[in-house]
N, C-alpha and C. Protein backbone atom coordinates (compact mmCIF):
# COMPACT_ATOMS: atom_id res chain seq x y z
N UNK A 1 -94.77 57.54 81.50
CA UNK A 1 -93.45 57.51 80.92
C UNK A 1 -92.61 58.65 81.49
N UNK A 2 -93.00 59.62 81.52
CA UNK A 2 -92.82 60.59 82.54
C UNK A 2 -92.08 60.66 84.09
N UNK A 3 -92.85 60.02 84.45
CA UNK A 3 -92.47 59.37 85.80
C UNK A 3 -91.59 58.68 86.20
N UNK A 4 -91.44 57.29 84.76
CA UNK A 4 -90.30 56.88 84.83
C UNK A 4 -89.00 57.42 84.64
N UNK A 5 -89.04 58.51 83.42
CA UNK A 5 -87.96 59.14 83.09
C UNK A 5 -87.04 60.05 84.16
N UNK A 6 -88.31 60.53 84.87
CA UNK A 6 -87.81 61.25 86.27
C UNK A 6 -86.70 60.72 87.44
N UNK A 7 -87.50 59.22 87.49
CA UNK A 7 -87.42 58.31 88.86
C UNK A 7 -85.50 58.10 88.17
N UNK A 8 -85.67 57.91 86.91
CA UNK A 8 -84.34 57.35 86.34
C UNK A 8 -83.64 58.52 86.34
N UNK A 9 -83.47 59.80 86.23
CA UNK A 9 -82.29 60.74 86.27
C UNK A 9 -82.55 61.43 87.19
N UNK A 10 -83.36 61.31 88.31
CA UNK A 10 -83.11 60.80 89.60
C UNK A 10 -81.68 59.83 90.29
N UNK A 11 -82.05 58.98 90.32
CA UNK A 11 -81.09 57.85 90.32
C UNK A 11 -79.54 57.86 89.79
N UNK A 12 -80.06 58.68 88.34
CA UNK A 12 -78.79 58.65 87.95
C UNK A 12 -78.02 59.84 88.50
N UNK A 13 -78.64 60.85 89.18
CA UNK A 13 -78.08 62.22 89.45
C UNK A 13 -77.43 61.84 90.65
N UNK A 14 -78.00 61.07 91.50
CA UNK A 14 -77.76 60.93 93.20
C UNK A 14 -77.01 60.49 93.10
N UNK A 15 -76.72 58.44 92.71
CA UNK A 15 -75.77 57.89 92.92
C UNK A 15 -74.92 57.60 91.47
N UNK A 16 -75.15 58.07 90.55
CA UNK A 16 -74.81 57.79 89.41
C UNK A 16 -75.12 56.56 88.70
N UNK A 17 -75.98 55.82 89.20
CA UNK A 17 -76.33 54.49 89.09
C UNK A 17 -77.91 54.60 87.65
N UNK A 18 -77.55 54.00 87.00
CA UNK A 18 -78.77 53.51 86.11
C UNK A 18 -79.63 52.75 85.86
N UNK A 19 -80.45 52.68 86.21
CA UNK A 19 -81.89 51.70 86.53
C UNK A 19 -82.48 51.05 85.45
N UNK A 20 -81.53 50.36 85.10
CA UNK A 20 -82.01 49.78 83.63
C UNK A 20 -83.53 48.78 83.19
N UNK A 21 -84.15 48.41 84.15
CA UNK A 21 -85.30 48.12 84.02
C UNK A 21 -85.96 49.48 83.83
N UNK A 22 -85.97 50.75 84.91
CA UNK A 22 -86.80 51.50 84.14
C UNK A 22 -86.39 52.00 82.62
N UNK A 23 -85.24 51.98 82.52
CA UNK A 23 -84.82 52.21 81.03
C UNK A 23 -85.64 51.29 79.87
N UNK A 24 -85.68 49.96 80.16
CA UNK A 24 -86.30 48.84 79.07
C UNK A 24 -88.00 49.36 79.26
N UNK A 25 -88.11 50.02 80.55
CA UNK A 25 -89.96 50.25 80.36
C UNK A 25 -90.33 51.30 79.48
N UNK A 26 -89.42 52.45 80.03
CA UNK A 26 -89.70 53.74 78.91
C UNK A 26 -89.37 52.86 77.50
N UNK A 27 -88.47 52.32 76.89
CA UNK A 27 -88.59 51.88 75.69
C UNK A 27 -89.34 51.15 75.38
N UNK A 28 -90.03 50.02 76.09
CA UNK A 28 -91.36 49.26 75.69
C UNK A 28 -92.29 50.30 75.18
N UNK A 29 -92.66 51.37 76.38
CA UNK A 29 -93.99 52.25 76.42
C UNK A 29 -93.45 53.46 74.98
N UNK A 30 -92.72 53.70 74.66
CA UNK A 30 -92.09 54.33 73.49
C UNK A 30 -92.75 53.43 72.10
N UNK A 31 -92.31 52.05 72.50
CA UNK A 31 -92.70 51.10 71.26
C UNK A 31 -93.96 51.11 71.39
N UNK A 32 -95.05 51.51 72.12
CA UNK A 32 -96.44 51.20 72.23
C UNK A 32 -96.86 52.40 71.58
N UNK A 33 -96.60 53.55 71.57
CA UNK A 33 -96.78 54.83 70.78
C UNK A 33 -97.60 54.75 69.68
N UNK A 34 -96.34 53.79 68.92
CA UNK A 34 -97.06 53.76 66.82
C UNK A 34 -98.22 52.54 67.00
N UNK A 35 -98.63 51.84 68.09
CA UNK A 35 -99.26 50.92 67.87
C UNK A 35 -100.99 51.83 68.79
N UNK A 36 -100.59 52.99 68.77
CA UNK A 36 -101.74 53.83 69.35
C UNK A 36 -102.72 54.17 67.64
N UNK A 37 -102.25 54.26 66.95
CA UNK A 37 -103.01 54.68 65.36
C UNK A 37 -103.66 53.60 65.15
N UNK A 38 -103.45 51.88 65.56
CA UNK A 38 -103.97 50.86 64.85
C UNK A 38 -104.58 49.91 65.75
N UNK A 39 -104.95 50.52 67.04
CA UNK A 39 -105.17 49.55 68.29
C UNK A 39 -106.49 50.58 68.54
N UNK A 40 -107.03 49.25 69.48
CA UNK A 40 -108.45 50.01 70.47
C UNK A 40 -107.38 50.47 71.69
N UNK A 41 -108.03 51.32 72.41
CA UNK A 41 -107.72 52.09 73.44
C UNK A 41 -107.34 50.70 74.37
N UNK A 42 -108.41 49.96 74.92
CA UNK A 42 -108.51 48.81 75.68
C UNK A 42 -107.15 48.25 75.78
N UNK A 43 -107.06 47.82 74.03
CA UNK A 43 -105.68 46.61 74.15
C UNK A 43 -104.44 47.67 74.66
N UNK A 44 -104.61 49.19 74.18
CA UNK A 44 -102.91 49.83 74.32
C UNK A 44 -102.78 49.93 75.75
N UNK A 45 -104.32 49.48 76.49
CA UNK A 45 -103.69 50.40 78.27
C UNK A 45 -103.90 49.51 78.95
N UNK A 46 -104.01 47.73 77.82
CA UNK A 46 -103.72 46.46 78.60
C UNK A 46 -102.09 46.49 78.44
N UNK A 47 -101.45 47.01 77.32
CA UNK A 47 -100.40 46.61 77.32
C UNK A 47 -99.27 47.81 78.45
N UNK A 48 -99.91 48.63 78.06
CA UNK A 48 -99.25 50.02 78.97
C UNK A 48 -99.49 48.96 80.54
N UNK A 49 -100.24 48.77 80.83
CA UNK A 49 -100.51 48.39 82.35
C UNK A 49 -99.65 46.84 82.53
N UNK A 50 -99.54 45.89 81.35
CA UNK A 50 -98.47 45.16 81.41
C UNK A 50 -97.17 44.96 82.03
N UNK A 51 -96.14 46.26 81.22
CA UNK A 51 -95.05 46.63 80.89
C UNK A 51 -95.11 47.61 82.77
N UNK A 52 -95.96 48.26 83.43
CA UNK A 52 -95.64 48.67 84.71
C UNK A 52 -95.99 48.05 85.61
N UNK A 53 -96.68 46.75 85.14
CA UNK A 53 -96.94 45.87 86.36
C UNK A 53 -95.78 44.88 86.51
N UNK A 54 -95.10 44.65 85.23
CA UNK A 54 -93.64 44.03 85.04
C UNK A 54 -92.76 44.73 85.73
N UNK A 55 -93.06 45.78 85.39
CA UNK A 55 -91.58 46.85 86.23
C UNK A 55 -91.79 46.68 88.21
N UNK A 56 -93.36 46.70 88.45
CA UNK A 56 -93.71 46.86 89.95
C UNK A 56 -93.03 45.35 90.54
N UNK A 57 -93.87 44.56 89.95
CA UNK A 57 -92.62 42.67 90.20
C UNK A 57 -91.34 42.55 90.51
N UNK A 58 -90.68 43.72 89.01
CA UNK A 58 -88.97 43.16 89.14
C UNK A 58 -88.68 43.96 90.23
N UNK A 59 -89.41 45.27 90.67
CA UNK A 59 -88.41 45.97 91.50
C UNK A 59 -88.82 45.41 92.94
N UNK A 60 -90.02 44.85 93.26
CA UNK A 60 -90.33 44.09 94.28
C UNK A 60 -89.76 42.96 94.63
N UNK A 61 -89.44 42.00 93.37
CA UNK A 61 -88.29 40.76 93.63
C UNK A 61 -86.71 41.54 93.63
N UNK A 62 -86.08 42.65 93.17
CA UNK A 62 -85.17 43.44 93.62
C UNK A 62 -84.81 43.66 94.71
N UNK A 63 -86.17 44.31 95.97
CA UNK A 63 -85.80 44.37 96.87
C UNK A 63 -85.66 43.44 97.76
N UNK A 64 -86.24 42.50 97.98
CA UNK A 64 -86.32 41.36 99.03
C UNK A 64 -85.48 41.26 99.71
N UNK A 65 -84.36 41.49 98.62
CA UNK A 65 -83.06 40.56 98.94
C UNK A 65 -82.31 42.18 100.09
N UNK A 66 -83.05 43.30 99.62
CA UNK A 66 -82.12 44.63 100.99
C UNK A 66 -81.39 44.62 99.37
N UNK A 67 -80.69 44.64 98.66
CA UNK A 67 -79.67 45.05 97.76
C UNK A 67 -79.64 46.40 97.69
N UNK A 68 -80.36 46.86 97.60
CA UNK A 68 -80.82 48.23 97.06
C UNK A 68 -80.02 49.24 98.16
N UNK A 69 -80.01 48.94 99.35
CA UNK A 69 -79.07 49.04 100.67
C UNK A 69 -78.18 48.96 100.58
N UNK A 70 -77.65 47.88 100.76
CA UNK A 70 -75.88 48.09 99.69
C UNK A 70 -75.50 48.34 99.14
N UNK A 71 -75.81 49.06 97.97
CA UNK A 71 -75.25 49.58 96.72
C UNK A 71 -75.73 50.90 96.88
N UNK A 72 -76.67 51.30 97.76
CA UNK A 72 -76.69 52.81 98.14
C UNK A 72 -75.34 53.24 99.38
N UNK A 73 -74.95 52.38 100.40
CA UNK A 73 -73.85 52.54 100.92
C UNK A 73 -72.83 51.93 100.25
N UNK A 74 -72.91 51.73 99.49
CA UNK A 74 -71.30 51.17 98.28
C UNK A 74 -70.61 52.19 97.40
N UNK A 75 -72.14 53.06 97.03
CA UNK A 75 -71.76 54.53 96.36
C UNK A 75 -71.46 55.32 97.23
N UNK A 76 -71.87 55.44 98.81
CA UNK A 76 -71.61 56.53 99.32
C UNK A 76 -70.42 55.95 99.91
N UNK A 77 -70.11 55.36 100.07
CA UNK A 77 -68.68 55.11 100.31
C UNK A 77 -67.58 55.45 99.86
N UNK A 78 -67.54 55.00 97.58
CA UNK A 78 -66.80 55.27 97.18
C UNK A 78 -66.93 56.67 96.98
N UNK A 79 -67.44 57.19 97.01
CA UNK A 79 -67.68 59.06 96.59
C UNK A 79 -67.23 59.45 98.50
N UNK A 80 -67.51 59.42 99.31
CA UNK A 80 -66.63 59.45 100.34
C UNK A 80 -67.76 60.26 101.43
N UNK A 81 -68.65 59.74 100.99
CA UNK A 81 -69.70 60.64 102.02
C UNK A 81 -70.26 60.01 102.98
């Protein structure tokens, strides 16, 4: 969760841009927290491993397309660099 939080104000520092999938993961893995008191270990780090194998997919079907390229020269454009 950590990591993600980083990768995201990261992102948001450079181009000002917000990575809202990692945003919905830190809040999944947030919601998995209270379900750590009433769960086996097993099921919480099936679901932890879920929720970042979801995130590894979307940002892999993200890139395919190069987008991620354009909108890194779209910001540096409008900021003038």
């Amino acid at each position: 969760m950590l990591y993600l939080a980083g990768i995201l104000l990261f992102k948001w520092a450079l181009w000002g841009l917000i990575s809202w999938p990692r945003a919905v993961a830190i809040g999944v893995l947030a919601a998995l927290i209270p379900l750590a008191a009433v769960s086996s270990v097993l099921l919480l780090s099936a679901a932890a491993m879920a929720v970042l194998v979801g995130l590894a997919g979307w940002d892999a079907y993200r890139m395919t397309g190069r987008e991620h390229v354009e909108v890194a020269n779209a910001v540096a454009a409008e900021r003038g660099v």
